[in-house]
PDB file of N, CA and C in Angstrom:
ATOM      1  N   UNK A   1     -75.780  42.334 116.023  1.00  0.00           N
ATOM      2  CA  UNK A   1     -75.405  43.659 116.458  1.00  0.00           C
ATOM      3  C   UNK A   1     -75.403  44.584 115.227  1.00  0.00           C
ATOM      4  N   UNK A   2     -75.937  45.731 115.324  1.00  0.00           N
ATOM      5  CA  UNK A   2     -75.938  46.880 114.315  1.00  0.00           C
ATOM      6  C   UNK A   2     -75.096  47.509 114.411  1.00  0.00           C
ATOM      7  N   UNK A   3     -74.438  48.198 113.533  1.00  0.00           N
ATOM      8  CA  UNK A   3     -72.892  48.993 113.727  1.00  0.00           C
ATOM      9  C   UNK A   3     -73.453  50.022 112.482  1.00  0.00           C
ATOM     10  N   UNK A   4     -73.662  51.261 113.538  1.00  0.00           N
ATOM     11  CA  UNK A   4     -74.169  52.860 112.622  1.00  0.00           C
ATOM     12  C   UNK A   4     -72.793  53.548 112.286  1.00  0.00           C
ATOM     13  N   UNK A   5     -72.355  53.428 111.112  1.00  0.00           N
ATOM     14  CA  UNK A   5     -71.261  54.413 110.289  1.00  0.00           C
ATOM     15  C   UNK A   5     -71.551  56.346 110.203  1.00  0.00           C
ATOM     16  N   UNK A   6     -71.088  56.746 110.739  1.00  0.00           N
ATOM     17  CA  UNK A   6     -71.075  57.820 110.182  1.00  0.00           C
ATOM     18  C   UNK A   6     -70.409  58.834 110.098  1.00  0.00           C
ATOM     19  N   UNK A   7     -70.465  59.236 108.470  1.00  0.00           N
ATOM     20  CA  UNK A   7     -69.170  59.788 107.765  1.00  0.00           C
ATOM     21  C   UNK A   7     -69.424  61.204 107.581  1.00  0.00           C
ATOM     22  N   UNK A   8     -67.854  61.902 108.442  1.00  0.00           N
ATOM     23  CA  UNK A   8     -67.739  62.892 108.464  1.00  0.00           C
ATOM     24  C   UNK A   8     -66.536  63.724 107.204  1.00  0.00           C
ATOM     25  N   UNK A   9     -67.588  64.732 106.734  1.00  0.00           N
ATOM     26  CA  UNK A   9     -66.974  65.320 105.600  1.00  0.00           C
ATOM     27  C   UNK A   9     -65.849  66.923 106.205  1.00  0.00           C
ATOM     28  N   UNK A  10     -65.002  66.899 105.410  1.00  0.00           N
ATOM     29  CA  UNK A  10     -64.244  68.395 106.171  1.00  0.00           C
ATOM     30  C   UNK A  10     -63.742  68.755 104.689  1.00  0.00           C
ATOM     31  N   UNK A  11     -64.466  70.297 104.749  1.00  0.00           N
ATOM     32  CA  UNK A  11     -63.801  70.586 103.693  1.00  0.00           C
ATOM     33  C   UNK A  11     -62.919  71.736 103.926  1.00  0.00           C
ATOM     34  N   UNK A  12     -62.147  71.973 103.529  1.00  0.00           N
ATOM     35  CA  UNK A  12     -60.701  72.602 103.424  1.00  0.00           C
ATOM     36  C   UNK A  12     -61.094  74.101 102.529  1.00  0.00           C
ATOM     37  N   UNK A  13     -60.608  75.199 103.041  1.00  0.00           N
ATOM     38  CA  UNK A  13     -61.062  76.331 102.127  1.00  0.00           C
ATOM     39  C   UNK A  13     -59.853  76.919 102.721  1.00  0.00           C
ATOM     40  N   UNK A  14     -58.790  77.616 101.454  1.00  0.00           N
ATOM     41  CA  UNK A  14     -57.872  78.116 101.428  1.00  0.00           C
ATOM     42  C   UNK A  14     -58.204  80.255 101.693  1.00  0.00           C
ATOM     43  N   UNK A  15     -58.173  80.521 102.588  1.00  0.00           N
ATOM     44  CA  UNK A  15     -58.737  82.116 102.567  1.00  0.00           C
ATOM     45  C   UNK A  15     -56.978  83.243 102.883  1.00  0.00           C
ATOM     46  N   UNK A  16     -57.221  83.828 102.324  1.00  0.00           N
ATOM     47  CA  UNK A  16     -56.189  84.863 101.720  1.00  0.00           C
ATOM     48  C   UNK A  16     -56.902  85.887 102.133  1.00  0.00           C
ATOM     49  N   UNK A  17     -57.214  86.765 102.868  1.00  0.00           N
ATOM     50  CA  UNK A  17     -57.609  88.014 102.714  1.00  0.00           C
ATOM     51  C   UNK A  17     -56.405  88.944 103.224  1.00  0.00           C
ATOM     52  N   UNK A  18     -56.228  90.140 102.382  1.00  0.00           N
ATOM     53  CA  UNK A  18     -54.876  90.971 102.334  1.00  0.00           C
ATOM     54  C   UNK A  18     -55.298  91.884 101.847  1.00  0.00           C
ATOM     55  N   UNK A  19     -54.508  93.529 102.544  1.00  0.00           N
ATOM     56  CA  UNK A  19     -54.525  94.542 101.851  1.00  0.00           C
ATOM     57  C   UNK A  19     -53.363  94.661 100.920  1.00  0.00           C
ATOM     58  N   UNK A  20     -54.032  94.895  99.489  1.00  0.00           N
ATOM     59  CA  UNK A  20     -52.953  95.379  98.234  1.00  0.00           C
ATOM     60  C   UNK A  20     -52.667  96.515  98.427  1.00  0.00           C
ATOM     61  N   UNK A  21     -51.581  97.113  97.499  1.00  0.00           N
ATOM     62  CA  UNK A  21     -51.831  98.465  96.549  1.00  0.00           C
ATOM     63  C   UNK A  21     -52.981  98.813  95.560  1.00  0.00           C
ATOM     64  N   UNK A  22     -53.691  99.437  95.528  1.00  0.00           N
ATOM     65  CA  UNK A  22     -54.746 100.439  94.874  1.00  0.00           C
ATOM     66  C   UNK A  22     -54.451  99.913  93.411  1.00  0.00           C
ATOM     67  N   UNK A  23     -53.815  99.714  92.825  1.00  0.00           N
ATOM     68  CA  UNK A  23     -52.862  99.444  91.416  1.00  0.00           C
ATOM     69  C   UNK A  23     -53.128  98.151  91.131  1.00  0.00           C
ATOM     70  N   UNK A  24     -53.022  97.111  91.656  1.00  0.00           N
ATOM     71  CA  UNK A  24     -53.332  95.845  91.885  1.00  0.00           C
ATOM     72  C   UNK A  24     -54.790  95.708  91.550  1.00  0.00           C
ATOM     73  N   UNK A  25     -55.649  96.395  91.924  1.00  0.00           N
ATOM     74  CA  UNK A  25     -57.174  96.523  91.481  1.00  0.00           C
ATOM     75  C   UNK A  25     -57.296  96.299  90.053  1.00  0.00           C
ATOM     76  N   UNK A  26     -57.918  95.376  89.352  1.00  0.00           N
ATOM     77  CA  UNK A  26     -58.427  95.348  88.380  1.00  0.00           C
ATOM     78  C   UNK A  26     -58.368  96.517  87.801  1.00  0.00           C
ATOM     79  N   UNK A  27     -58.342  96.551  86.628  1.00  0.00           N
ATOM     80  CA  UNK A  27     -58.733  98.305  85.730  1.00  0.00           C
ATOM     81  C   UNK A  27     -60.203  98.092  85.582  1.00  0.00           C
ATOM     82  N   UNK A  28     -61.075  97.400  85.281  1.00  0.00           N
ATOM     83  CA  UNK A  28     -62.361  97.190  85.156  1.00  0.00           C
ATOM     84  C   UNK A  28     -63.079  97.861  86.518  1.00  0.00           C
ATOM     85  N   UNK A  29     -62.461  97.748  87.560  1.00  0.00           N
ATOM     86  CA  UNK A  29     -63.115  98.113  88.612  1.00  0.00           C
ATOM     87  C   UNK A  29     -62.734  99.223  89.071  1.00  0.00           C
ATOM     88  N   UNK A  30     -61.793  99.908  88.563  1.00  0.00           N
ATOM     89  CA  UNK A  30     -61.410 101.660  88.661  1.00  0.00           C
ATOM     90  C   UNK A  30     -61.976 102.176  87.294  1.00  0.00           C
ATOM     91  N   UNK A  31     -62.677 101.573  86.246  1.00  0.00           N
ATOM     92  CA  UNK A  31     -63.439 102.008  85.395  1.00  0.00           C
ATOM     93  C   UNK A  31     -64.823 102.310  85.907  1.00  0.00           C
ATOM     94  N   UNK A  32     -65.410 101.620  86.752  1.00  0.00           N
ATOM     95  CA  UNK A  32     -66.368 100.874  86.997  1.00  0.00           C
ATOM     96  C   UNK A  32     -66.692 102.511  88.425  1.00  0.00           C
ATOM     97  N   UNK A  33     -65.675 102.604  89.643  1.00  0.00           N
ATOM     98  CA  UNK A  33     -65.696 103.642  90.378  1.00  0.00           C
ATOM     99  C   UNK A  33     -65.635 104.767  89.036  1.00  0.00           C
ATOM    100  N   UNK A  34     -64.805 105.086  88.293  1.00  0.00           N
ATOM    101  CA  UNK A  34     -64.955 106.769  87.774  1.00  0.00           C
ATOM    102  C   UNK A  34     -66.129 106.533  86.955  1.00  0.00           C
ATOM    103  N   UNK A  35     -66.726 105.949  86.381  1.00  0.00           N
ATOM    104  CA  UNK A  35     -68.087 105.867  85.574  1.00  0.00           C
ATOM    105  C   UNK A  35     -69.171 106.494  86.631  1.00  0.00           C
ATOM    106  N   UNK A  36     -69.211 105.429  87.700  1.00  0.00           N
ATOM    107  CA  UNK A  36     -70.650 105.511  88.594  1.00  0.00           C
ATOM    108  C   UNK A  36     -70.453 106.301  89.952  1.00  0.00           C
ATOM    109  N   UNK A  37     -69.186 106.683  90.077  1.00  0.00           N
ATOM    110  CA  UNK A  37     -68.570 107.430  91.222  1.00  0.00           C
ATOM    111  C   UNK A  37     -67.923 108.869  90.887  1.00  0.00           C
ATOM    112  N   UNK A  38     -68.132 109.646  90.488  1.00  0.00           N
ATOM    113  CA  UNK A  38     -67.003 110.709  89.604  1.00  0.00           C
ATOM    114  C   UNK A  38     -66.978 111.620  90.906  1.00  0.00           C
ATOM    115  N   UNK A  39     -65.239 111.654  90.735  1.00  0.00           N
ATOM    116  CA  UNK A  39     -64.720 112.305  91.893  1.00  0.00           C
ATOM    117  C   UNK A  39     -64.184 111.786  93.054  1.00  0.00           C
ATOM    118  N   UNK A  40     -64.830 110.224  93.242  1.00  0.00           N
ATOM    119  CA  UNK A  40     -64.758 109.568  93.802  1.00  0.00           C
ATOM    120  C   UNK A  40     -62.838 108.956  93.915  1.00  0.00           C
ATOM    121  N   UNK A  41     -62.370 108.051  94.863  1.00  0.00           N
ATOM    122  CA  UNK A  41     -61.454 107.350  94.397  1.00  0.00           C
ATOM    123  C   UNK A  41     -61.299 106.056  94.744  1.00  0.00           C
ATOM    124  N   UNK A  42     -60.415 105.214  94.878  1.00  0.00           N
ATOM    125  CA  UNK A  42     -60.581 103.848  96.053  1.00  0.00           C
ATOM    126  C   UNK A  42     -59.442 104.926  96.604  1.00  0.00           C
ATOM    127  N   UNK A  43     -59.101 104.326  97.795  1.00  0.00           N
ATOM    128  CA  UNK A  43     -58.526 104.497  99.305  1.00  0.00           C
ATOM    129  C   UNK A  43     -57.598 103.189  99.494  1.00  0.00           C
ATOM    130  N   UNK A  44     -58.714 101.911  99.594  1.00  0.00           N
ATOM    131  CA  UNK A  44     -58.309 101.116 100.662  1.00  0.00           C
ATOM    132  C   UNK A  44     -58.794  99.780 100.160  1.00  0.00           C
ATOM    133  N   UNK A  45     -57.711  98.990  99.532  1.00  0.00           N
ATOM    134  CA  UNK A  45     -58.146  97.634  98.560  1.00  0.00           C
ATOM    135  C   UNK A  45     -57.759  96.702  99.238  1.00  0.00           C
ATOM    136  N   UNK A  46     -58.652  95.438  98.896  1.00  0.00           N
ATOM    137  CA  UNK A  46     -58.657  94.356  99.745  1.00  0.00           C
ATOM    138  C   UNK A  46     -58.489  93.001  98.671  1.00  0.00           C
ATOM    139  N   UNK A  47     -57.306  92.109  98.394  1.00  0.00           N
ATOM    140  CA  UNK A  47     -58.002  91.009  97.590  1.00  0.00           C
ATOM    141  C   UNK A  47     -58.411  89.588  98.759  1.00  0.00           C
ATOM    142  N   UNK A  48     -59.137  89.093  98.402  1.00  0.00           N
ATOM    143  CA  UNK A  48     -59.993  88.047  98.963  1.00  0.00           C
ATOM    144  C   UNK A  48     -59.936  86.518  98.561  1.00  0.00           C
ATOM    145  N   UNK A  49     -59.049  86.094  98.750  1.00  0.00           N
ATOM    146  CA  UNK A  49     -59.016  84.651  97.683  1.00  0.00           C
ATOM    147  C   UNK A  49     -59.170  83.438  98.800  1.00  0.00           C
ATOM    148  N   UNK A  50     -59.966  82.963  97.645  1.00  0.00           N
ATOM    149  CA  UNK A  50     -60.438  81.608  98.394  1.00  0.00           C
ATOM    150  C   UNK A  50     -60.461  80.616  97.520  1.00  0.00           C
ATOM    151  N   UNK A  51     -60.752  78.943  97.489  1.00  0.00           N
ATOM    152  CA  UNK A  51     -60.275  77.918  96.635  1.00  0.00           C
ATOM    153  C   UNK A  51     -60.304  77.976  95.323  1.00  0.00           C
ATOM    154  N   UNK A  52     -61.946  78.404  94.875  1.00  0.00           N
ATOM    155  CA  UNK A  52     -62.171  78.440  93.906  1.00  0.00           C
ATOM    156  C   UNK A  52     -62.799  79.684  93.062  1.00  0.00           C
ATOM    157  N   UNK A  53     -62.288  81.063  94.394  1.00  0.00           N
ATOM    158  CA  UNK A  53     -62.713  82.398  93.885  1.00  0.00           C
ATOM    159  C   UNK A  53     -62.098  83.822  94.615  1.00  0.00           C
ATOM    160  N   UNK A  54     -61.861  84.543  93.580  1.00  0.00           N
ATOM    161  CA  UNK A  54     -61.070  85.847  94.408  1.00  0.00           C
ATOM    162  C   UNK A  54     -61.955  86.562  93.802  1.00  0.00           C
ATOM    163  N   UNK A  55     -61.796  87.890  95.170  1.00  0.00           N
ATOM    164  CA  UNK A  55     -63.241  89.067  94.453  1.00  0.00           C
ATOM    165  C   UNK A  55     -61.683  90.069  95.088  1.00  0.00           C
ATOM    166  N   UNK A  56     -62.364  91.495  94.937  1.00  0.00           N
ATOM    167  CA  UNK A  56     -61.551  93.014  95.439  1.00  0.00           C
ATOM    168  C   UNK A  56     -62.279  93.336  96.262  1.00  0.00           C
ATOM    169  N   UNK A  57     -62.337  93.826  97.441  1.00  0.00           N
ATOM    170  CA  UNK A  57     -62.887  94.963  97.833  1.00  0.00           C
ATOM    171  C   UNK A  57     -62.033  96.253  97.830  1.00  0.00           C
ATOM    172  N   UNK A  58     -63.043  96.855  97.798  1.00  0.00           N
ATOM    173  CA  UNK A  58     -62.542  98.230  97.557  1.00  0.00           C
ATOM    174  C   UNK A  58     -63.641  99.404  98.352  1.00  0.00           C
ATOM    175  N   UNK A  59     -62.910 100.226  99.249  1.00  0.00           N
ATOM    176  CA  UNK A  59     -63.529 101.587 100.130  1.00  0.00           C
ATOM    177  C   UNK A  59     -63.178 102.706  99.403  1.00  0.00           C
ATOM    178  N   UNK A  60     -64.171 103.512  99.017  1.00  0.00           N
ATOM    179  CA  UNK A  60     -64.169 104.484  98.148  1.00  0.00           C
ATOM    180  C   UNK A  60     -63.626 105.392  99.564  1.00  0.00           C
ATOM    181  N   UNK A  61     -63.134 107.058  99.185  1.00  0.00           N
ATOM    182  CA  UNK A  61     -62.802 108.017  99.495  1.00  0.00           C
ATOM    183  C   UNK A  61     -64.192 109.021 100.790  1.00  0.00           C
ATOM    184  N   UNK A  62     -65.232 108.039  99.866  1.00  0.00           N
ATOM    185  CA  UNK A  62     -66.612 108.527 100.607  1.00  0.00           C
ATOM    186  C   UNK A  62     -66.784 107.139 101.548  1.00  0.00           C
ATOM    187  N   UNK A  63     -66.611 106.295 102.050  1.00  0.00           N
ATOM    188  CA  UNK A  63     -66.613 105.681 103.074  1.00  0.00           C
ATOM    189  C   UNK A  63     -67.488 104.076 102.456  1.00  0.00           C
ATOM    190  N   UNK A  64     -67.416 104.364 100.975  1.00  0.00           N
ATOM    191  CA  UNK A  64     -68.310 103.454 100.342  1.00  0.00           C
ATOM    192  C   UNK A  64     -67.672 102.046 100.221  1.00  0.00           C
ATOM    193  N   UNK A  65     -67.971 100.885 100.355  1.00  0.00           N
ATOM    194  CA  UNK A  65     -67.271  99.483 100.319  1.00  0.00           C
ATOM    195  C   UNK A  65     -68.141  99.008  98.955  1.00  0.00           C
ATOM    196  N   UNK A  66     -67.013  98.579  97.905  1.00  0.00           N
ATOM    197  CA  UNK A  66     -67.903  97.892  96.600  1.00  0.00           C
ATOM    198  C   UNK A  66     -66.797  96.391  96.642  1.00  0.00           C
ATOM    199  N   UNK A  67     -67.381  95.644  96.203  1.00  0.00           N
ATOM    200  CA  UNK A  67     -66.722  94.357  96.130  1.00  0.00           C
ATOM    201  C   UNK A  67     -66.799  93.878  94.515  1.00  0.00           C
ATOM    202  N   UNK A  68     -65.750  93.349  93.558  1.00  0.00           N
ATOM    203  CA  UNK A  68     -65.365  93.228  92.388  1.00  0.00           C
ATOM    204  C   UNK A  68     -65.406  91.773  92.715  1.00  0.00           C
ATOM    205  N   UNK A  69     -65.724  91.172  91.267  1.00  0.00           N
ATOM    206  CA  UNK A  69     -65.088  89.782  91.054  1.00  0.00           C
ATOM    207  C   UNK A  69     -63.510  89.781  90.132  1.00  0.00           C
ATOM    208  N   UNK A  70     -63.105  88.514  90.249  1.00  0.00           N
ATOM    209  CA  UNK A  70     -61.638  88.679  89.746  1.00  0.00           C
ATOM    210  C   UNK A  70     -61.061  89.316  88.669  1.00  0.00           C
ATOM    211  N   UNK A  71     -61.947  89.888  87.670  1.00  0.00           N
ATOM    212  CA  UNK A  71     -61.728  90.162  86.468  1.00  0.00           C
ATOM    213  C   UNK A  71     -62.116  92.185  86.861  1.00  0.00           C
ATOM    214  N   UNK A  72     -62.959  92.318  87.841  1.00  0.00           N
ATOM    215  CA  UNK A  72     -62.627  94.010  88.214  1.00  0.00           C
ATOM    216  C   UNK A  72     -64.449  93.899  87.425  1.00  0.00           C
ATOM    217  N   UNK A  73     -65.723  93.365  87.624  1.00  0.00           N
ATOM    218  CA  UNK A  73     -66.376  93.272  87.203  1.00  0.00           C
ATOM    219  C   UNK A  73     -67.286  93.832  88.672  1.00  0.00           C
ATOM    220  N   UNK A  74     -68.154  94.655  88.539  1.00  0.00           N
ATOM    221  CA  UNK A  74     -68.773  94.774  89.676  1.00  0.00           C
ATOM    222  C   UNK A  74     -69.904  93.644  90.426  1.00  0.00           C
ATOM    223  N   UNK A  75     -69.832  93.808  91.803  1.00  0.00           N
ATOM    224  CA  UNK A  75     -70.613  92.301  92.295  1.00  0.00           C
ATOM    225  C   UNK A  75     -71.322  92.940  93.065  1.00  0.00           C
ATOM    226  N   UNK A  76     -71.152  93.764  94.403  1.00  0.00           N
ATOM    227  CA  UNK A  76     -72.145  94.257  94.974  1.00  0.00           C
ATOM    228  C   UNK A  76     -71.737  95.457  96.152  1.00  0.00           C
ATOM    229  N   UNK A  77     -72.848  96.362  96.796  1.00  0.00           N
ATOM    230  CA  UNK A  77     -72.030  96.860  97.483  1.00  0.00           C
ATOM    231  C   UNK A  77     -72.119  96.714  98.694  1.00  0.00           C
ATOM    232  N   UNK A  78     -71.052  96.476  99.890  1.00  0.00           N
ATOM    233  CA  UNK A  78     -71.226  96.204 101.209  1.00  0.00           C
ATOM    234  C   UNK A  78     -71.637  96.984 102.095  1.00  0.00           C
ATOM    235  N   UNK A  79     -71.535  98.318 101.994  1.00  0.00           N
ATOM    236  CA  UNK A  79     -72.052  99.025 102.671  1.00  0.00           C
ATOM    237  C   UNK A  79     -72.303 100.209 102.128  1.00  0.00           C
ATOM    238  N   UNK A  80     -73.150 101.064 102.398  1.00  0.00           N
ATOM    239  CA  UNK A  80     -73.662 102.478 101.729  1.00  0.00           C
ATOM    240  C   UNK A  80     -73.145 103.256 102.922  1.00  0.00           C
ATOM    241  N   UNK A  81     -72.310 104.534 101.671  1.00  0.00           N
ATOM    242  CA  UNK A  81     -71.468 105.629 102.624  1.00  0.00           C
ATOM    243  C   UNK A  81     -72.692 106.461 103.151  1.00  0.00           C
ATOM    244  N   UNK A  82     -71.912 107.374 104.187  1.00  0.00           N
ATOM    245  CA  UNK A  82     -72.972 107.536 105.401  1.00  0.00           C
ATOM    246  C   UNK A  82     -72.880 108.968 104.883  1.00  0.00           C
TER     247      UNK A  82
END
């Protein structure tokens, strides 16, 4: 008799997503908006943590979504304001 094993993997991912205070944002990434955004502000911050990584999001004043890595380093943007 043949006896087929098969092994099931589960992996576990810890997710945090929460709205902060604006303040809480990295300074790198409110450097990062008044450099390439002027006039601009954040609004509406998001941190994102997961096992082995937290990013920011952040909605500019113009409807713009940019997403930071943990250090307030820019990563990409989610959506282009309208």
């Amino acid at each position: 008799m043949l006896t087929a094993g098969i092994m099931l993997t589960l992996t576990f991912v810890s997710c945090d997503d929460k709205l902060i205070p604006i303040e809480q944002v990295p300074e790198a990434a409110h450097t990062y908006v008044r450099k390439n955004y002027p006039g601009k502000r954040i609004i509406i911050a998001k941190k994102d943590r997961e096992l082995f990584n937290t990013t920011y999001d952040a909605t500019l004043d113009n409807g713009l979504k940019l997403t930071f890595d943990s250090k307030g380093s820019f990563v990409n943007i989610k959506r282009q304001a309208k």
